[in-house]
C-alpha atoms as a PDB file:
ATOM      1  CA  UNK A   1     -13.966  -3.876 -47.307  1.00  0.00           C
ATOM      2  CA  UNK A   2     -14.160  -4.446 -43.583  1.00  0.00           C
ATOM      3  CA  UNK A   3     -17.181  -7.117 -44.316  1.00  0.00           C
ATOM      4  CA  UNK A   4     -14.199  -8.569 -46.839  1.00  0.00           C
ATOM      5  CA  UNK A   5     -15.383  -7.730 -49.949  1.00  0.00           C
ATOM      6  CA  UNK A   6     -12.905  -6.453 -52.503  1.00  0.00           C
ATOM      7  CA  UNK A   7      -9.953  -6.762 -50.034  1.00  0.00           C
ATOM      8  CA  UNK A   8      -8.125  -9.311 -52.551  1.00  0.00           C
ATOM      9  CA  UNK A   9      -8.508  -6.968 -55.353  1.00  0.00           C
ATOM     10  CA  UNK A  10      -7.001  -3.664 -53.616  1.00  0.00           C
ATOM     11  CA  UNK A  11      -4.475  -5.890 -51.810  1.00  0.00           C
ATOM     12  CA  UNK A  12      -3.464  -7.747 -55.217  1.00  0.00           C
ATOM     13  CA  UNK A  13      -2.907  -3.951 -57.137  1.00  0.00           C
ATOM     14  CA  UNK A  14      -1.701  -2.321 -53.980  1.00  0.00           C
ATOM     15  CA  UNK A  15       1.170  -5.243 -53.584  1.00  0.00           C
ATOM     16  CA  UNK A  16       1.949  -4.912 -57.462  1.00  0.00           C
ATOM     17  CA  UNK A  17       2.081  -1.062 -56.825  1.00  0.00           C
ATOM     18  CA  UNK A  18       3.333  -0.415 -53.969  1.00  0.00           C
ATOM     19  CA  UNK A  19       7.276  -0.279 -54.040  1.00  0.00           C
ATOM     20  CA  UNK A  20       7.033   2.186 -57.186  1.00  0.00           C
ATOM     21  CA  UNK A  21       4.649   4.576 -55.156  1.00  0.00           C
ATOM     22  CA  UNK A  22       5.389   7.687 -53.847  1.00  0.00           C
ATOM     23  CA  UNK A  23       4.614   7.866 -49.865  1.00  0.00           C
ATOM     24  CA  UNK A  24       1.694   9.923 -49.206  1.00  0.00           C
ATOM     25  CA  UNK A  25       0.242   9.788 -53.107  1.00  0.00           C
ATOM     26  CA  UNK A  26      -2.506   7.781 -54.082  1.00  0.00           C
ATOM     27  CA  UNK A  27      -2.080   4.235 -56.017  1.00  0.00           C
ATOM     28  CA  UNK A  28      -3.257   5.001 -59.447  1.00  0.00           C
ATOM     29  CA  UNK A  29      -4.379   1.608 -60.177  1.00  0.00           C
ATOM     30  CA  UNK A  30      -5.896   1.109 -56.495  1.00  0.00           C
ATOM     31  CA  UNK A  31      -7.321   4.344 -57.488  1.00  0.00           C
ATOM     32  CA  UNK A  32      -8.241   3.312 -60.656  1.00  0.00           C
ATOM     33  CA  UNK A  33     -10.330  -0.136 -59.731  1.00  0.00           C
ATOM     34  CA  UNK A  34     -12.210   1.725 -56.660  1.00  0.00           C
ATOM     35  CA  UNK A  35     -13.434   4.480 -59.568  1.00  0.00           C
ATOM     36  CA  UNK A  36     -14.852   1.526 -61.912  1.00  0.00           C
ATOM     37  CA  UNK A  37     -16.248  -0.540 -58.837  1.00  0.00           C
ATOM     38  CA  UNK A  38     -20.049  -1.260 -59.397  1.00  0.00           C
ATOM     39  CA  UNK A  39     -21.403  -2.464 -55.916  1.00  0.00           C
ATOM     40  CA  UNK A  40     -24.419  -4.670 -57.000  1.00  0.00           C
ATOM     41  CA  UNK A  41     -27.457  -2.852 -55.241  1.00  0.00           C
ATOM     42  CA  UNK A  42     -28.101  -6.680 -52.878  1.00  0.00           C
ATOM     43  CA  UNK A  43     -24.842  -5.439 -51.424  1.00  0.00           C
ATOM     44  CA  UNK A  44     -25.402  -1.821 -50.736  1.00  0.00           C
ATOM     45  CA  UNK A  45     -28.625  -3.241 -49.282  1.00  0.00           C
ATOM     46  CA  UNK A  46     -26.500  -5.260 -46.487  1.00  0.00           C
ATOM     47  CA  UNK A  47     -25.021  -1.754 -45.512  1.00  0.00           C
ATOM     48  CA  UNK A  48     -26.685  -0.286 -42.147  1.00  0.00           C
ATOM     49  CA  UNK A  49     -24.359   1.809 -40.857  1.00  0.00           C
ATOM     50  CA  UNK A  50     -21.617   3.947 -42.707  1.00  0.00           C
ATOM     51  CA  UNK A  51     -18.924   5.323 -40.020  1.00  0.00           C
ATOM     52  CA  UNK A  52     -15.704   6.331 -42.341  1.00  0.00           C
ATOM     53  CA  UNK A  53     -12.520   6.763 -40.477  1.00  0.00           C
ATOM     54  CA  UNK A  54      -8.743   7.280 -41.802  1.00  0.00           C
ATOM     55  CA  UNK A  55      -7.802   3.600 -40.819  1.00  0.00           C
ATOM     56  CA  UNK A  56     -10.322   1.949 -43.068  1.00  0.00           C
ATOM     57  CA  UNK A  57      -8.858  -0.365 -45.277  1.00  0.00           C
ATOM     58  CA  UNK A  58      -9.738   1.348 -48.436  1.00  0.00           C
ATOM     59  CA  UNK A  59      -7.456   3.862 -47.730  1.00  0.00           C
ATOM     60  CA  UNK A  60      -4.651   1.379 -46.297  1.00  0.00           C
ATOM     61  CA  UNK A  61      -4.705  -0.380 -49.972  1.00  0.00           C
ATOM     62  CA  UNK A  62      -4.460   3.089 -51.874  1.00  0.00           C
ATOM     63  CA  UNK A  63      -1.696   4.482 -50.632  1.00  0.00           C
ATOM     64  CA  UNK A  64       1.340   3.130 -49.374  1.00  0.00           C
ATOM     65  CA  UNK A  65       2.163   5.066 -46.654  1.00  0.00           C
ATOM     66  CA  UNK A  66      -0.156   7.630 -45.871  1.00  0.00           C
ATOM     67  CA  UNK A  67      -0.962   9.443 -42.160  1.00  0.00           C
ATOM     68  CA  UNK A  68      -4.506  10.804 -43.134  1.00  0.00           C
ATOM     69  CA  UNK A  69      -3.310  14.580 -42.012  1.00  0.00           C
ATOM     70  CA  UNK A  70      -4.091  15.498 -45.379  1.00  0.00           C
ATOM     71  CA  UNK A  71      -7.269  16.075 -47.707  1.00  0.00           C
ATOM     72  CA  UNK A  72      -6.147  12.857 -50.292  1.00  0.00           C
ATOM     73  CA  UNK A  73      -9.682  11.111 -49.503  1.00  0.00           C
ATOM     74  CA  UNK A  74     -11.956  13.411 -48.364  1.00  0.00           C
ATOM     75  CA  UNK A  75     -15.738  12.963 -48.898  1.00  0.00           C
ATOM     76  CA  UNK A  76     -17.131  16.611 -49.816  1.00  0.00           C
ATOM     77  CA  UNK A  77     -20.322  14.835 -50.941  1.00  0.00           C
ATOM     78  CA  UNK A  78     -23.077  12.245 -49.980  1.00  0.00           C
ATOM     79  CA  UNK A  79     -24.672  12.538 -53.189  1.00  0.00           C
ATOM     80  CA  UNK A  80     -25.902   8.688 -53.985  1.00  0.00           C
ATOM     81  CA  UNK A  81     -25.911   7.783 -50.162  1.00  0.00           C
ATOM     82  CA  UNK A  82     -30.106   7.417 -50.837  1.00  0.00           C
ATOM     83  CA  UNK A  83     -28.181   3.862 -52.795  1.00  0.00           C
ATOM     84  CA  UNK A  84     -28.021   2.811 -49.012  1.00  0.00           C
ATOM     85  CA  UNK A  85     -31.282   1.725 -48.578  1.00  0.00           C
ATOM     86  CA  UNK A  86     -30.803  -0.062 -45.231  1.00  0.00           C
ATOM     87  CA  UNK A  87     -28.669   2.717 -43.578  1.00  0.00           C
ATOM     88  CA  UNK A  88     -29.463   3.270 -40.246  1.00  0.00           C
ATOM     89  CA  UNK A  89     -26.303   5.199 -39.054  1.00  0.00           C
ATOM     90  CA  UNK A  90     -23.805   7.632 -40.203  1.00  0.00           C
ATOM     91  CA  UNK A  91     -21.554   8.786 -38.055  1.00  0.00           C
ATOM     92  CA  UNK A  92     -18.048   9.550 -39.459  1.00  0.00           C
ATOM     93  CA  UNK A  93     -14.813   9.609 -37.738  1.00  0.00           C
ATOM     94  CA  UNK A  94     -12.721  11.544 -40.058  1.00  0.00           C
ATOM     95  CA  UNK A  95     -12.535  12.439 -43.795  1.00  0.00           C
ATOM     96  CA  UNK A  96     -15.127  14.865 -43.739  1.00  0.00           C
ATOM     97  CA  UNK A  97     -13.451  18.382 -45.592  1.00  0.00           C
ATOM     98  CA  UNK A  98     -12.574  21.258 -43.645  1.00  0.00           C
ATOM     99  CA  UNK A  99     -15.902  23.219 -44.698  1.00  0.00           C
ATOM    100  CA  UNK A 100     -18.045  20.037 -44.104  1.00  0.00           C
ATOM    101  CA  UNK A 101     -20.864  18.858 -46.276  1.00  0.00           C
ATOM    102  CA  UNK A 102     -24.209  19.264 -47.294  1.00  0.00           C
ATOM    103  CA  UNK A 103     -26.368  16.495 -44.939  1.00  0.00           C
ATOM    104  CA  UNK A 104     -29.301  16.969 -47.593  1.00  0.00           C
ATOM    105  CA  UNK A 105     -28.659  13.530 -49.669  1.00  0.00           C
ATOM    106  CA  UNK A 106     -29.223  11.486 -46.206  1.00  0.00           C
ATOM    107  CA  UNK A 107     -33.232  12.914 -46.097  1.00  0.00           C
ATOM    108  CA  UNK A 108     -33.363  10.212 -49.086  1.00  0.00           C
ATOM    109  CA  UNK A 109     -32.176   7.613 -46.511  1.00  0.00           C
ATOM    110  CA  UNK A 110     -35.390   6.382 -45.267  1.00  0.00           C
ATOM    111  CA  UNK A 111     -34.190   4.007 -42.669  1.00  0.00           C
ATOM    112  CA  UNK A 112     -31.919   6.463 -40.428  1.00  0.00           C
ATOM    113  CA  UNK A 113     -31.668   5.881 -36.964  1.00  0.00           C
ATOM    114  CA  UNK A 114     -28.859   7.805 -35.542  1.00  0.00           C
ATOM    115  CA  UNK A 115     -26.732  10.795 -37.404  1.00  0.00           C
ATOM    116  CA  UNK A 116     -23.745  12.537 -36.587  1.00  0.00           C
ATOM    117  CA  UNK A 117     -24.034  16.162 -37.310  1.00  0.00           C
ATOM    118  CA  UNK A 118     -20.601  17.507 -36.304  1.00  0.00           C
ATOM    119  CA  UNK A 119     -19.352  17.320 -39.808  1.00  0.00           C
ATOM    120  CA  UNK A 120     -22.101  19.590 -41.360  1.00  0.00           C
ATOM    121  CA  UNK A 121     -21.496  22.421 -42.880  1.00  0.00           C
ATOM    122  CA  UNK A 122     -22.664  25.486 -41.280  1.00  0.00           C
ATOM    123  CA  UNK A 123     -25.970  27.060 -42.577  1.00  0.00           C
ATOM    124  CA  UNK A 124     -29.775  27.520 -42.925  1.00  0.00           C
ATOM    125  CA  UNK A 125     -29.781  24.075 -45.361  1.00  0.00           C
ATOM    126  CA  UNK A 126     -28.317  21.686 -42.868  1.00  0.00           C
ATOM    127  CA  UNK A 127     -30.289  23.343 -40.132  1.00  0.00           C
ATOM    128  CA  UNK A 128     -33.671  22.036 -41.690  1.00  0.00           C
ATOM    129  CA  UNK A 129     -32.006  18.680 -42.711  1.00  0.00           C
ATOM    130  CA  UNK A 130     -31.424  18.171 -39.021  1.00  0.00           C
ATOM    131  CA  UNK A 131     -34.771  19.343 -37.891  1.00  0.00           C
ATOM    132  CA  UNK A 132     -36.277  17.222 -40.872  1.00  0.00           C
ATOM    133  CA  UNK A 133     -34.380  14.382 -39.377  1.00  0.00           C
ATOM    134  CA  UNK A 134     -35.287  14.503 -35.927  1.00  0.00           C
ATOM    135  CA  UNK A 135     -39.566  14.665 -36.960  1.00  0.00           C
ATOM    136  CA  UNK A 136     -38.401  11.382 -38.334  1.00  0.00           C
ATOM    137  CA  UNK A 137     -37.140  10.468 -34.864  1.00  0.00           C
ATOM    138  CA  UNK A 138     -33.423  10.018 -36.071  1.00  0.00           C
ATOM    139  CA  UNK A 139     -31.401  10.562 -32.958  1.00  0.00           C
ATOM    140  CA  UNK A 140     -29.386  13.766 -34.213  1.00  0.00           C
ATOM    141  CA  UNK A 141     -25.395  14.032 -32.605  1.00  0.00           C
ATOM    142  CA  UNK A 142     -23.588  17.148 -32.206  1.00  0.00           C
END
């Protein structure tokens, strides 16, 4: 969405939504269009680096009023991220659970460069995803 792609779409529902919304719940039929979005695989190739963060506007179009101190969008899985086949980066802000998440789906991302590691969850797994990483040369953050 911060390329511009679906922005009219979530704006369109969100403004047709939005003054029968409860503050701080999710948009059901914001909610409801992200669920059946198909990103065609020419535009998950234009995708190099994947950084989320509370302020994206995803989340500004799903909720009305919302101050991310809460669990409503986190990601407790990058199952599917291998779909990213130019990724180079992923480093996320926010929206990472409290436990963190298993870093094993980004081994399928071939094209890594740099990866944030603060989010992992603790353990023996994500200790030889990070190792597996950096043989690969991807610049491993802490």
């Amino acid at each position: 969405m911060e390329d511009g792609h679906f922005v009219e779409e979530a704006e369109a529902l969100h403004d047709a939504h939005a003054e029968s919304a409860e503050d701080y719940k999710a948009i059901q039929e914001v909610m409801a269009f992200y669920e059946k979005l198909e990103i065609p695989p020419d535009l998950l190739a234009t995708i190099t680096s994947l950084v989320p963060d509370g302020g994206d506007l995803a989340y500004m179009h799903a909720v009305s009023v919302w101050d991310g101190e809460d669990d409503l969008f986190d990601i407790t899985s990058l199952d599917g991220i291998e779909h990213l086949i130019n990724l180079e980066v992923f480093a996320p802000i926010a929206m990472i659970g409290e436990g963190g998440i298993d870093y094993t789906p980004l081994l399928g991302c071939k094209k890594l460069k740099r990866v944030d590691v603060s989010f992992a969850s603790e353990g023996e797994k994500n200790e030889s995803v990070k190792e597996a990483l950096e043989k690969r040369g991807v610049e491993i953050e802490e």
